[in-house]
PDB file of N, CA and C in Angstrom:
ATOM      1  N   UNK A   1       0.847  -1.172   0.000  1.00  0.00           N
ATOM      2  CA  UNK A   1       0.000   0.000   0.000  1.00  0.00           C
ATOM      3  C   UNK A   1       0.888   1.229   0.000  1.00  0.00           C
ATOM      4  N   UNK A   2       0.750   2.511  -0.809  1.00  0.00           N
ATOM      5  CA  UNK A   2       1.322   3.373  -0.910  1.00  0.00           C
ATOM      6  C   UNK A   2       0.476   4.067  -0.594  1.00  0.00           C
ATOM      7  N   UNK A   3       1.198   5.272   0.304  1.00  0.00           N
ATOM      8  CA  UNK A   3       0.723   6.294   0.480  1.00  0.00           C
ATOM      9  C   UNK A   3       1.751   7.690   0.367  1.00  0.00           C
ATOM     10  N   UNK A   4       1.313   8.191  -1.001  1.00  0.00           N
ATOM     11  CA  UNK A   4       1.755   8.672  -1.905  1.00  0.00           C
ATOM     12  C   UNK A   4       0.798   9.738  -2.481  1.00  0.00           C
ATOM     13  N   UNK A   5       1.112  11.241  -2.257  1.00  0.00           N
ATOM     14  CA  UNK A   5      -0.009  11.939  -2.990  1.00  0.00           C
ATOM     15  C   UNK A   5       0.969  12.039  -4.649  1.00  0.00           C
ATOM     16  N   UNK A   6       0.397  11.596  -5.707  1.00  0.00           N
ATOM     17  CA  UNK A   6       1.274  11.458  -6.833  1.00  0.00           C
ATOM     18  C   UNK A   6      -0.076  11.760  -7.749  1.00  0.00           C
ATOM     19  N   UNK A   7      -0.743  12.018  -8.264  1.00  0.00           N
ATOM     20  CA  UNK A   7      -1.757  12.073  -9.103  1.00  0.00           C
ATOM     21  C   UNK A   7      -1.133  11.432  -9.943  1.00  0.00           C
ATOM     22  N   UNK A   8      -1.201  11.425 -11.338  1.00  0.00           N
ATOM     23  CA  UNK A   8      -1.101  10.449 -12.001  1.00  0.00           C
ATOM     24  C   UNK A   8      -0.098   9.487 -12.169  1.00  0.00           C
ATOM     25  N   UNK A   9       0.410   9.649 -11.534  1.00  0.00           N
ATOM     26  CA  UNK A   9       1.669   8.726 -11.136  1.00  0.00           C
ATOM     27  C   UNK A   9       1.157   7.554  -9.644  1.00  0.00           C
ATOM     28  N   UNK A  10       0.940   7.782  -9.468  1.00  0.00           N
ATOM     29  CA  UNK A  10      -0.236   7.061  -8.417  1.00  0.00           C
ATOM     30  C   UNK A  10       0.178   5.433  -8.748  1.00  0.00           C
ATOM     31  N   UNK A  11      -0.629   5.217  -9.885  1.00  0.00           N
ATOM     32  CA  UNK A  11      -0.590   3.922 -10.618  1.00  0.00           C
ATOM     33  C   UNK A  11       0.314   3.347 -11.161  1.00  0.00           C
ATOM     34  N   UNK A  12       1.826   4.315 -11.031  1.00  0.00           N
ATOM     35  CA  UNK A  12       2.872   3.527 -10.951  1.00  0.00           C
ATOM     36  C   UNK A  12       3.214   2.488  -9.908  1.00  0.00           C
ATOM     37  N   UNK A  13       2.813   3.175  -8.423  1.00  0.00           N
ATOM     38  CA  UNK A  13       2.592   2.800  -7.219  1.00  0.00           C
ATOM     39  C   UNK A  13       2.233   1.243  -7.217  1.00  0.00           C
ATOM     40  N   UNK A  14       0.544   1.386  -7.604  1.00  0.00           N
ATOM     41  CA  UNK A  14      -0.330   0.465  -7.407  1.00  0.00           C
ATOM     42  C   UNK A  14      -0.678  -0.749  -8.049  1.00  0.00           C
ATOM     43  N   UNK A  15       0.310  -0.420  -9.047  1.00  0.00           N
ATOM     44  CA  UNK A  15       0.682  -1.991 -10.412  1.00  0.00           C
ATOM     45  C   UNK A  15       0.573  -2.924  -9.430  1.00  0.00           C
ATOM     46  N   UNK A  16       0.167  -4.413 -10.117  1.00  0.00           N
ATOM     47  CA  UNK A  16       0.222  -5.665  -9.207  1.00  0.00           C
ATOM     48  C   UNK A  16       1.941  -5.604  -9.039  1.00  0.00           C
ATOM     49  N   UNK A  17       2.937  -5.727  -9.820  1.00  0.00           N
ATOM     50  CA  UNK A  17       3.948  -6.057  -9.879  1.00  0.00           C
ATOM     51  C   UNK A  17       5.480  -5.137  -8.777  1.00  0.00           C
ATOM     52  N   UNK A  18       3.976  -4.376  -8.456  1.00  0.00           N
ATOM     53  CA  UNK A  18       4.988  -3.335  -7.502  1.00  0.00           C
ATOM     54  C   UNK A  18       4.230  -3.003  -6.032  1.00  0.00           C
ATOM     55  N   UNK A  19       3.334  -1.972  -5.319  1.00  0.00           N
ATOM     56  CA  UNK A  19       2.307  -2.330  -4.323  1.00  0.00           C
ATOM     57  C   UNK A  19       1.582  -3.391  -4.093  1.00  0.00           C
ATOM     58  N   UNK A  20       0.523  -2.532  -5.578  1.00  0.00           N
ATOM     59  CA  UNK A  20      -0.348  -3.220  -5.510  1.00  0.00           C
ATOM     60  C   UNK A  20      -1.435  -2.456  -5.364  1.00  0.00           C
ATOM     61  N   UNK A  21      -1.376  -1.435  -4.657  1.00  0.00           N
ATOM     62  CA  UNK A  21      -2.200  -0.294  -4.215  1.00  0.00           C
ATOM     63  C   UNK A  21      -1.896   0.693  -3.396  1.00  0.00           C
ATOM     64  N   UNK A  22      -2.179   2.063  -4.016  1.00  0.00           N
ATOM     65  CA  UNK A  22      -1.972   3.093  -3.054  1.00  0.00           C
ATOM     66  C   UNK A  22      -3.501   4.027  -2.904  1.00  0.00           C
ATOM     67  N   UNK A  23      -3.222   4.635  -2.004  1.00  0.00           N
ATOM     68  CA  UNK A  23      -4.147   5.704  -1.386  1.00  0.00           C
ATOM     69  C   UNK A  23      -4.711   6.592  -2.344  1.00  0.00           C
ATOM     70  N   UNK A  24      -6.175   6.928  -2.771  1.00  0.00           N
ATOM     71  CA  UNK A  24      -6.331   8.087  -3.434  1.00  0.00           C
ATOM     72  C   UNK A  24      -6.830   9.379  -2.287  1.00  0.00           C
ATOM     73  N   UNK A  25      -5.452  10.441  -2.208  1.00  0.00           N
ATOM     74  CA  UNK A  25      -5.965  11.368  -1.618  1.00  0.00           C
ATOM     75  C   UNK A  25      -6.732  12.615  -2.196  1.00  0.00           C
ATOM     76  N   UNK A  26      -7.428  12.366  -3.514  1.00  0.00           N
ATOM     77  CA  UNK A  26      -8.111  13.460  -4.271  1.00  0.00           C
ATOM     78  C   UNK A  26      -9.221  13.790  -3.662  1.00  0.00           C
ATOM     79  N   UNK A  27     -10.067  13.221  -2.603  1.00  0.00           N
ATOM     80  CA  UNK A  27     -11.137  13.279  -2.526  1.00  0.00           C
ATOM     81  C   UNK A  27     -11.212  14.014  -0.465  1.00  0.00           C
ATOM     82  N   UNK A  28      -9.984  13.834  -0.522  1.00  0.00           N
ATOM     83  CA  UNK A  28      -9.956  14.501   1.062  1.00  0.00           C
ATOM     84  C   UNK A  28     -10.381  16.119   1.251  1.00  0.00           C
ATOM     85  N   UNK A  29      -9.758  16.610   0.225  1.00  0.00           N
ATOM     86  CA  UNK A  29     -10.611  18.337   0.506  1.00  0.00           C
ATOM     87  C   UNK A  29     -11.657  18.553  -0.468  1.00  0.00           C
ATOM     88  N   UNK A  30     -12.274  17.660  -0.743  1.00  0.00           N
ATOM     89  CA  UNK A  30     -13.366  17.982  -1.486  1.00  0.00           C
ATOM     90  C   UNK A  30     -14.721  18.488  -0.784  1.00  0.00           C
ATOM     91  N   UNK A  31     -15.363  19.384  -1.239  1.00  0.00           N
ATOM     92  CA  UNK A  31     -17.131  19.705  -0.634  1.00  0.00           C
ATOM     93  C   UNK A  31     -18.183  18.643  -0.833  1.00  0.00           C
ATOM     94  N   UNK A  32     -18.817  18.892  -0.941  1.00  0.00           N
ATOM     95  CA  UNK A  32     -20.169  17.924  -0.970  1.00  0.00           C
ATOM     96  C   UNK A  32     -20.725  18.933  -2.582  1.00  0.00           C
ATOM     97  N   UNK A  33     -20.072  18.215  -3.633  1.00  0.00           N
ATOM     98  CA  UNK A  33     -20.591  18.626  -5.236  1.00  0.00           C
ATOM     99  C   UNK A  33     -20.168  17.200  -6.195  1.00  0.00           C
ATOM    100  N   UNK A  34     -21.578  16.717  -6.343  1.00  0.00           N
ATOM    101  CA  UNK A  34     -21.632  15.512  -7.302  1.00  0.00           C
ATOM    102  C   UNK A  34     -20.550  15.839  -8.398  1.00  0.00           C
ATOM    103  N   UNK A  35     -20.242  16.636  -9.218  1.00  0.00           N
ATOM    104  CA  UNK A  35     -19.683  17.017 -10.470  1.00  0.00           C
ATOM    105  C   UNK A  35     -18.509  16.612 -10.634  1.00  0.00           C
ATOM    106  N   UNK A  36     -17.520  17.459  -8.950  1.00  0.00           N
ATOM    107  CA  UNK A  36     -16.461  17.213  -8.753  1.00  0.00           C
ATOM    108  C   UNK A  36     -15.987  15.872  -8.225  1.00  0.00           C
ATOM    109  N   UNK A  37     -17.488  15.084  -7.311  1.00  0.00           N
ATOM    110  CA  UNK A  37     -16.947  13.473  -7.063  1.00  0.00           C
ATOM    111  C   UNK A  37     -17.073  12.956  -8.316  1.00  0.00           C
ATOM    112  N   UNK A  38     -17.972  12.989  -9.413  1.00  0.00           N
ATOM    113  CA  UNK A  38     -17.729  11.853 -10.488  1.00  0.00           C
ATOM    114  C   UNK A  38     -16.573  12.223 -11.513  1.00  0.00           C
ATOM    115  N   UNK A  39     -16.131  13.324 -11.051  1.00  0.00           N
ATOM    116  CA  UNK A  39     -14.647  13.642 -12.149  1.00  0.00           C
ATOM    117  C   UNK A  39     -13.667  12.720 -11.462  1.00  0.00           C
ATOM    118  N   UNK A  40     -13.723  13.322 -10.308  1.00  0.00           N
ATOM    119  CA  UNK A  40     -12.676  12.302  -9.301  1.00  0.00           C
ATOM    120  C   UNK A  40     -12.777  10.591  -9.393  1.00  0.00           C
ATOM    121  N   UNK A  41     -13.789  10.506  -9.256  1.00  0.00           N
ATOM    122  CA  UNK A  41     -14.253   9.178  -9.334  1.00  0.00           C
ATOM    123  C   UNK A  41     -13.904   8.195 -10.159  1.00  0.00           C
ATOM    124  N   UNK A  42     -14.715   8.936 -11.380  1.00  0.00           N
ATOM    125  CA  UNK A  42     -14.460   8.213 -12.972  1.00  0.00           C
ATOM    126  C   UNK A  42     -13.138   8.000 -13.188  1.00  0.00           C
ATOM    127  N   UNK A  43     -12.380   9.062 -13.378  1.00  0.00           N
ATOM    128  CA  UNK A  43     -10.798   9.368 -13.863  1.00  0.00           C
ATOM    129  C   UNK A  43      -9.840   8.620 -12.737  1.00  0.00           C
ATOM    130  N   UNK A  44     -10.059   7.963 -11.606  1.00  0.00           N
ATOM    131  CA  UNK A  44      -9.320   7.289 -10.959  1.00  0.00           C
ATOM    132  C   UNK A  44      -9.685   5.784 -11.218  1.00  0.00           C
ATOM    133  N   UNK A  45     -11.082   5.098 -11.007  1.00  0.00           N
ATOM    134  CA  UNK A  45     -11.000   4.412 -12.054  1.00  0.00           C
ATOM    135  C   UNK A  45     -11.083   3.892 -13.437  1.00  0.00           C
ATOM    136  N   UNK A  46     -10.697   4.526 -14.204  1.00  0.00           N
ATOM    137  CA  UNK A  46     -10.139   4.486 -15.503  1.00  0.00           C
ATOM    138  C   UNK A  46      -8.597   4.417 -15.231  1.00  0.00           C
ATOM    139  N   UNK A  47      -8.161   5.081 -14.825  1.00  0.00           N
ATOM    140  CA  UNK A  47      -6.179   4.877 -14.200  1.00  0.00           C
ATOM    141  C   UNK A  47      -6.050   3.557 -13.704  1.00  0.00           C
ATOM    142  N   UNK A  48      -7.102   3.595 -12.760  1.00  0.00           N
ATOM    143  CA  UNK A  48      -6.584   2.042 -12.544  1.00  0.00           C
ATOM    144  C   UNK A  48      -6.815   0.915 -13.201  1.00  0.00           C
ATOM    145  N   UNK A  49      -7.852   1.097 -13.760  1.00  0.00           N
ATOM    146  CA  UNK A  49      -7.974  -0.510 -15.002  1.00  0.00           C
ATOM    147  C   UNK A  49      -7.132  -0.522 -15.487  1.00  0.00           C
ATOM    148  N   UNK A  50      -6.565   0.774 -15.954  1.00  0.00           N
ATOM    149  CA  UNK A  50      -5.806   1.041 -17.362  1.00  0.00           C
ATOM    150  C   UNK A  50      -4.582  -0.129 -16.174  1.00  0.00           C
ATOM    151  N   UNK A  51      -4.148   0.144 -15.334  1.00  0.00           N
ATOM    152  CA  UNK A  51      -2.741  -0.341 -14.068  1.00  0.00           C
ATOM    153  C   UNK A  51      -3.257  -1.512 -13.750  1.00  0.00           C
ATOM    154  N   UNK A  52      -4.460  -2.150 -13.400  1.00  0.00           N
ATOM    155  CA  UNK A  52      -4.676  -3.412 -13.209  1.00  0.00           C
ATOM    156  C   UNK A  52      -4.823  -3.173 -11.347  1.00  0.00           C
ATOM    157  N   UNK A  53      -5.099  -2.350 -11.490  1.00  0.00           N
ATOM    158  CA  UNK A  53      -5.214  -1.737  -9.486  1.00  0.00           C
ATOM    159  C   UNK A  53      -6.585  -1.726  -9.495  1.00  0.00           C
ATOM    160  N   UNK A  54      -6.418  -1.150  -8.230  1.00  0.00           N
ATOM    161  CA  UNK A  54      -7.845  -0.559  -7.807  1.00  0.00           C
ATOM    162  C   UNK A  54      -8.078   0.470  -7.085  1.00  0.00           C
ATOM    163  N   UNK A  55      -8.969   1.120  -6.946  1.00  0.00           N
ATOM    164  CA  UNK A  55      -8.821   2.684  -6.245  1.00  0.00           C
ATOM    165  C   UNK A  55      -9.399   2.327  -4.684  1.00  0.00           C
ATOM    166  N   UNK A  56      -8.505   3.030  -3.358  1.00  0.00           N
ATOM    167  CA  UNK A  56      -8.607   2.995  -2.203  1.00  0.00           C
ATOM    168  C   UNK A  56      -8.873   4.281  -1.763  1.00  0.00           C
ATOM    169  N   UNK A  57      -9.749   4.632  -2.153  1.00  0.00           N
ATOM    170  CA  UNK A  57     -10.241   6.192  -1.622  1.00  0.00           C
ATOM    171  C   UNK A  57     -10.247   6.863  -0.522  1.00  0.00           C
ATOM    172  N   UNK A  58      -9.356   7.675   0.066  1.00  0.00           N
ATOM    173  CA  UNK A  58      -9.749   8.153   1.346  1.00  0.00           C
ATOM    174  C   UNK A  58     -10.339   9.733   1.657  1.00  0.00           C
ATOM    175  N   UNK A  59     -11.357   9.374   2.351  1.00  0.00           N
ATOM    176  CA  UNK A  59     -12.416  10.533   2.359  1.00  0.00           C
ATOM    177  C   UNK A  59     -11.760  12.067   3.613  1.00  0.00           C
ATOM    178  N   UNK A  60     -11.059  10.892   4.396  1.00  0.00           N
ATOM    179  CA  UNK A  60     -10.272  11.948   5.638  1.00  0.00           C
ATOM    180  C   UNK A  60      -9.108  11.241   6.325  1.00  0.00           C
ATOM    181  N   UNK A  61      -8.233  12.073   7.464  1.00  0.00           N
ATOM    182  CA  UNK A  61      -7.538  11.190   7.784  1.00  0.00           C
ATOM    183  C   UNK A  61      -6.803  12.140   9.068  1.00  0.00           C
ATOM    184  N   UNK A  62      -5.686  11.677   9.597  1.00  0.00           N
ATOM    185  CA  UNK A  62      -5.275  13.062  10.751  1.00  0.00           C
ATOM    186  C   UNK A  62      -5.270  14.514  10.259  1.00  0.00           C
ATOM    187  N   UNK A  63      -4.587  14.560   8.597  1.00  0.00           N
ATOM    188  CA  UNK A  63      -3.744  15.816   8.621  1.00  0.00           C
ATOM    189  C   UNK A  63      -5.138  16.736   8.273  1.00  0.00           C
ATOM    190  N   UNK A  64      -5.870  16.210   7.935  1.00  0.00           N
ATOM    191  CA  UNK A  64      -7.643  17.306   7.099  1.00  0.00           C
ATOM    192  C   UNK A  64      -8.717  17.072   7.994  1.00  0.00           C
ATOM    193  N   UNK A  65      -9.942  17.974   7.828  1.00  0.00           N
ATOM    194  CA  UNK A  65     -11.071  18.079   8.514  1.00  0.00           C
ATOM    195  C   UNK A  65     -11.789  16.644   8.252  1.00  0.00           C
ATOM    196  N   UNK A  66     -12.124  16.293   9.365  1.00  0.00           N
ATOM    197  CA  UNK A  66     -12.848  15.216   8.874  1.00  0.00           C
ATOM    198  C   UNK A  66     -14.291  14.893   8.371  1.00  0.00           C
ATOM    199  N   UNK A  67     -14.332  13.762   7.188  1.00  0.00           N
ATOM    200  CA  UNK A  67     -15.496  14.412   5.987  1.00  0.00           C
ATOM    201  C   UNK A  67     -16.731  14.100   6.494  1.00  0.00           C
ATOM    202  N   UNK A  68     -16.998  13.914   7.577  1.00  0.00           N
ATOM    203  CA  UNK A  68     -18.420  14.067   8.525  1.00  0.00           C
ATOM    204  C   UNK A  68     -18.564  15.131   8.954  1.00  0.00           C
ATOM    205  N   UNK A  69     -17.355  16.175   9.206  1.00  0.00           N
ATOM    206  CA  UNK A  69     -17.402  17.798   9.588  1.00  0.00           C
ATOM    207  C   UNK A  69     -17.543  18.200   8.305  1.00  0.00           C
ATOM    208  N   UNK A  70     -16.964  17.658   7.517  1.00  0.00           N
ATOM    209  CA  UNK A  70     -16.554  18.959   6.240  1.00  0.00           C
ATOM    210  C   UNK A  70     -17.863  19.007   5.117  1.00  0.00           C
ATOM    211  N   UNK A  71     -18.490  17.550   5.546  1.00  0.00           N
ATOM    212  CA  UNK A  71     -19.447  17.578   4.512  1.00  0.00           C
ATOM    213  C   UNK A  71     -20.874  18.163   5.189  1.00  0.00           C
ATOM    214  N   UNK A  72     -20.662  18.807   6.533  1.00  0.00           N
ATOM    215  CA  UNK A  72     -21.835  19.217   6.840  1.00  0.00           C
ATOM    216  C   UNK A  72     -21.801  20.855   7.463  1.00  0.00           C
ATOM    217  N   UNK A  73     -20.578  21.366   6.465  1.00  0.00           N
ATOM    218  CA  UNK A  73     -20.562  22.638   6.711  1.00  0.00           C
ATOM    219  C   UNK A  73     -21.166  23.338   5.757  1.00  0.00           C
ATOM    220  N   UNK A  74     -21.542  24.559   5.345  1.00  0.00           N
ATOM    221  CA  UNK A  74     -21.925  25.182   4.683  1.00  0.00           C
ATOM    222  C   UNK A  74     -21.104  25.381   3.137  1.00  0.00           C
ATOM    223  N   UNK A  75     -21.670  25.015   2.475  1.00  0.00           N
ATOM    224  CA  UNK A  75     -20.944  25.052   1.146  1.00  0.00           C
ATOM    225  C   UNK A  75     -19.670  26.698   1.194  1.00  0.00           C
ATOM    226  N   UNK A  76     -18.846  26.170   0.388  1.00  0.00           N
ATOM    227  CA  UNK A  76     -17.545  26.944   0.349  1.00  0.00           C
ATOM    228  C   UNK A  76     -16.671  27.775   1.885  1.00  0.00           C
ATOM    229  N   UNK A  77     -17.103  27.113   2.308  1.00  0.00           N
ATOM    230  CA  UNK A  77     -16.469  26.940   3.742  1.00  0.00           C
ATOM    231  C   UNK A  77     -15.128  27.032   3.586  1.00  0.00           C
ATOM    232  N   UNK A  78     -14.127  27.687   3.951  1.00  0.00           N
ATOM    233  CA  UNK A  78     -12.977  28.049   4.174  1.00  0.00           C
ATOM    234  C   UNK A  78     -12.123  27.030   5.496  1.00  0.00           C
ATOM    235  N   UNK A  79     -11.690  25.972   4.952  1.00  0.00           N
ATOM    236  CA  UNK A  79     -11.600  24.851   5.852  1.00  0.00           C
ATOM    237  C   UNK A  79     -10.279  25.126   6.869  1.00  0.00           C
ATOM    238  N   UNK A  80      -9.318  26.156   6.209  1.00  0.00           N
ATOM    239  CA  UNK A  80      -8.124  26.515   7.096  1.00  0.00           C
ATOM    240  C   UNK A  80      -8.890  27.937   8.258  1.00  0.00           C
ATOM    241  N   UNK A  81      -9.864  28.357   7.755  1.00  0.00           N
ATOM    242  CA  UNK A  81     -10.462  29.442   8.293  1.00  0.00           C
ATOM    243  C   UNK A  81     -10.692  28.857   9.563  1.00  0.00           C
ATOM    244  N   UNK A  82     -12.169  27.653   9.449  1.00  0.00           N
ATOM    245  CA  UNK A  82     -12.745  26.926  10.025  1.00  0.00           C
ATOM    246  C   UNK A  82     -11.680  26.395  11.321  1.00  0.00           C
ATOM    247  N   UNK A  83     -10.589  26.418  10.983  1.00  0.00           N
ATOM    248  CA  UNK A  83      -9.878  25.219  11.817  1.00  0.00           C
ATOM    249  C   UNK A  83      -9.195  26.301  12.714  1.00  0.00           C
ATOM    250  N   UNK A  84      -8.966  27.379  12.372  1.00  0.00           N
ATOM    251  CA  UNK A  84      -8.621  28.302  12.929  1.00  0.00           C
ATOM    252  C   UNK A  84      -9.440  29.227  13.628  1.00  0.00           C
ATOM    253  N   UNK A  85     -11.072  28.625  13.817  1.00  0.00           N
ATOM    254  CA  UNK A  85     -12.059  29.606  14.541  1.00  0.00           C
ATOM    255  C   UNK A  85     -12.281  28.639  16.094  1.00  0.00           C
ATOM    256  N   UNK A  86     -11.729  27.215  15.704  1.00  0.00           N
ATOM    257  CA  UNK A  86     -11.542  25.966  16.867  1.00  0.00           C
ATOM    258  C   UNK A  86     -12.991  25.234  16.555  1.00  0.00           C
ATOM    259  N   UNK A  87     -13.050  25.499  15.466  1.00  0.00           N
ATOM    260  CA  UNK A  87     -14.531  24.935  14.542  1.00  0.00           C
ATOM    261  C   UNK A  87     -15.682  25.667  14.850  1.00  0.00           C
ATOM    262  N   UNK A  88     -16.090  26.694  15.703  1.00  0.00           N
ATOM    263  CA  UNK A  88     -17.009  27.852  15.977  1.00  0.00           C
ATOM    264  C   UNK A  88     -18.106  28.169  14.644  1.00  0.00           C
ATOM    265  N   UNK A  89     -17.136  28.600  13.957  1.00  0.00           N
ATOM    266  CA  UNK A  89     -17.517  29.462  13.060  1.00  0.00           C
ATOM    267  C   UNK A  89     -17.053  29.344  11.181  1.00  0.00           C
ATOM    268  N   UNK A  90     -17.705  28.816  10.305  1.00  0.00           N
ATOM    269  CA  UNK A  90     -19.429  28.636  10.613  1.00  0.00           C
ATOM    270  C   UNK A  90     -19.762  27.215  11.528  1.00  0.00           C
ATOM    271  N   UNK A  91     -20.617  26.974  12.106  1.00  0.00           N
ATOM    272  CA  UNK A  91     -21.007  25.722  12.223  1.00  0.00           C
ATOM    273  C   UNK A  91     -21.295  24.748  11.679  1.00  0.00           C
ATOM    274  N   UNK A  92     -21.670  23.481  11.621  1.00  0.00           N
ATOM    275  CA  UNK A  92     -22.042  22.590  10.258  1.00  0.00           C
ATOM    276  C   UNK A  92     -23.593  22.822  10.621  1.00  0.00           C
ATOM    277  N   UNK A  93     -24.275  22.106   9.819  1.00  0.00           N
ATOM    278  CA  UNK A  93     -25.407  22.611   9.693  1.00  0.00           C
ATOM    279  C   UNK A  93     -26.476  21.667   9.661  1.00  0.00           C
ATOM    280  N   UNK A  94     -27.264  21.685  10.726  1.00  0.00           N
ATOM    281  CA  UNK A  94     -27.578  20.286  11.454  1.00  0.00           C
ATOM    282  C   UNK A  94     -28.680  19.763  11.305  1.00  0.00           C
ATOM    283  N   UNK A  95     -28.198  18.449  11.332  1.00  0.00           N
ATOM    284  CA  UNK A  95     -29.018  17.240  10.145  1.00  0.00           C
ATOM    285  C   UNK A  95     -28.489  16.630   9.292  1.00  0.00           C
ATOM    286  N   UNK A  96     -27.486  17.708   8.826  1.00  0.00           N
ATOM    287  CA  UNK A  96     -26.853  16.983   7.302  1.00  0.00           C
ATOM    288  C   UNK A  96     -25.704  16.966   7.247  1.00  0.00           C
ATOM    289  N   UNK A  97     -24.980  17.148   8.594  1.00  0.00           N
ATOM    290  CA  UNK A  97     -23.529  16.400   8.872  1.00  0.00           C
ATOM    291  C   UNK A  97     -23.466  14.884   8.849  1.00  0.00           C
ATOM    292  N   UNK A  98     -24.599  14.283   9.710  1.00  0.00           N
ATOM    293  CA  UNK A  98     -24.099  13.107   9.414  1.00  0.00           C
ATOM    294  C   UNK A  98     -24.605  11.944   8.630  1.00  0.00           C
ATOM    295  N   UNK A  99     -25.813  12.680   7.545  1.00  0.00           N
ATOM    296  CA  UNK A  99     -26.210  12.070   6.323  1.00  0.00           C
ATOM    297  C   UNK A  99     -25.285  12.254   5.524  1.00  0.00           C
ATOM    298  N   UNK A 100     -24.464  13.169   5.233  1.00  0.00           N
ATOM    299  CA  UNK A 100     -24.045  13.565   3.737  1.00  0.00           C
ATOM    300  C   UNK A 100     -22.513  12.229   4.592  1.00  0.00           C
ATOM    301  N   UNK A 101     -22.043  12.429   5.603  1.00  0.00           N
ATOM    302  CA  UNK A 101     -20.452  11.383   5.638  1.00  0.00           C
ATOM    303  C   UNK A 101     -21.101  10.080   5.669  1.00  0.00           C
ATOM    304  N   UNK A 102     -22.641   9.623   6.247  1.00  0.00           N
ATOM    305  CA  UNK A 102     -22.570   8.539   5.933  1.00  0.00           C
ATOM    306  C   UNK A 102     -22.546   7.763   4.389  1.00  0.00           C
ATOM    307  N   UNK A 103     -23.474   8.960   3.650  1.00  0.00           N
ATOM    308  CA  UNK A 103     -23.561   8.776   2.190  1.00  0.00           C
ATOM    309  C   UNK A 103     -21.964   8.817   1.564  1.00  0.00           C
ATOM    310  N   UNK A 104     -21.245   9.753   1.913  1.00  0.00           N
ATOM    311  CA  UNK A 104     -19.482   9.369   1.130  1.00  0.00           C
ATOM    312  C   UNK A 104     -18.880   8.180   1.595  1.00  0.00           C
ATOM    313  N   UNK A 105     -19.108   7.789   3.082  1.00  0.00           N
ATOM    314  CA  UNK A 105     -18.489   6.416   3.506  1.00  0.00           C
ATOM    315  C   UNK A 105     -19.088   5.363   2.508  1.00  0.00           C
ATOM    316  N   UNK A 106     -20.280   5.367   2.335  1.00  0.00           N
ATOM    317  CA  UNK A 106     -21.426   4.114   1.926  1.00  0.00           C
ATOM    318  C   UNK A 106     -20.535   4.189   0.596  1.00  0.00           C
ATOM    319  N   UNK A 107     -19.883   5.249  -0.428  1.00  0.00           N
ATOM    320  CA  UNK A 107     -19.432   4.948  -1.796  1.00  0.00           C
ATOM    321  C   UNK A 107     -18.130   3.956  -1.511  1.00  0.00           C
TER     322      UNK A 107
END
């Protein structure tokens, strides 16, 4: 397993003949916008068929907000802002913090 932010180089990583698989961190600062998950989505697997891998998506992790906070903040949320208000300000917005991370976990 690699963990490797490499965009397209990634799948050098994740060849059977070498990992095997690494981490996709494209999807860690992302908002809650269909458009931008199925760009992400699609185009990682397509890389990997093309490599014979498979995509290991990670939604959050220590170093970023985590995507049960991030996906239930107010759209365009300023996430270094956020982290720097001690999460105050804005608030997430309640109800749909923890529908929208269960819906990104469930992909």
């Amino acid at each position: 397993m690699a963990e490797a932010v490499e965009g397209p180089r990634r799948n050098l990583y994740a060849r059977p003949d070498e990992l095997g698989q690494a981490f996709v961190f494209d999807l860690m600062e992302l908002g809650w916008n269909a458009a931008d998950w199925h760009r992400i989505t699609s185009s990682c697997l397509a890389e990997a068929e093309a490599a014979g891998t498979t995509c290991t998506w990670t939604l959050s992790n220590h170093d970023v907000v985590r995507h049960d906070t991030r996906f239930g903040l107010p759209d365009g949320t300023d996430l270094d802002a956020w982290r720097f208000s001690a999460g105050r300000s804005p608030r997430p917005l309640p109800g749909v913090r923890p529908r929208r991370g269960l819906a990104a976990a469930a992909l």
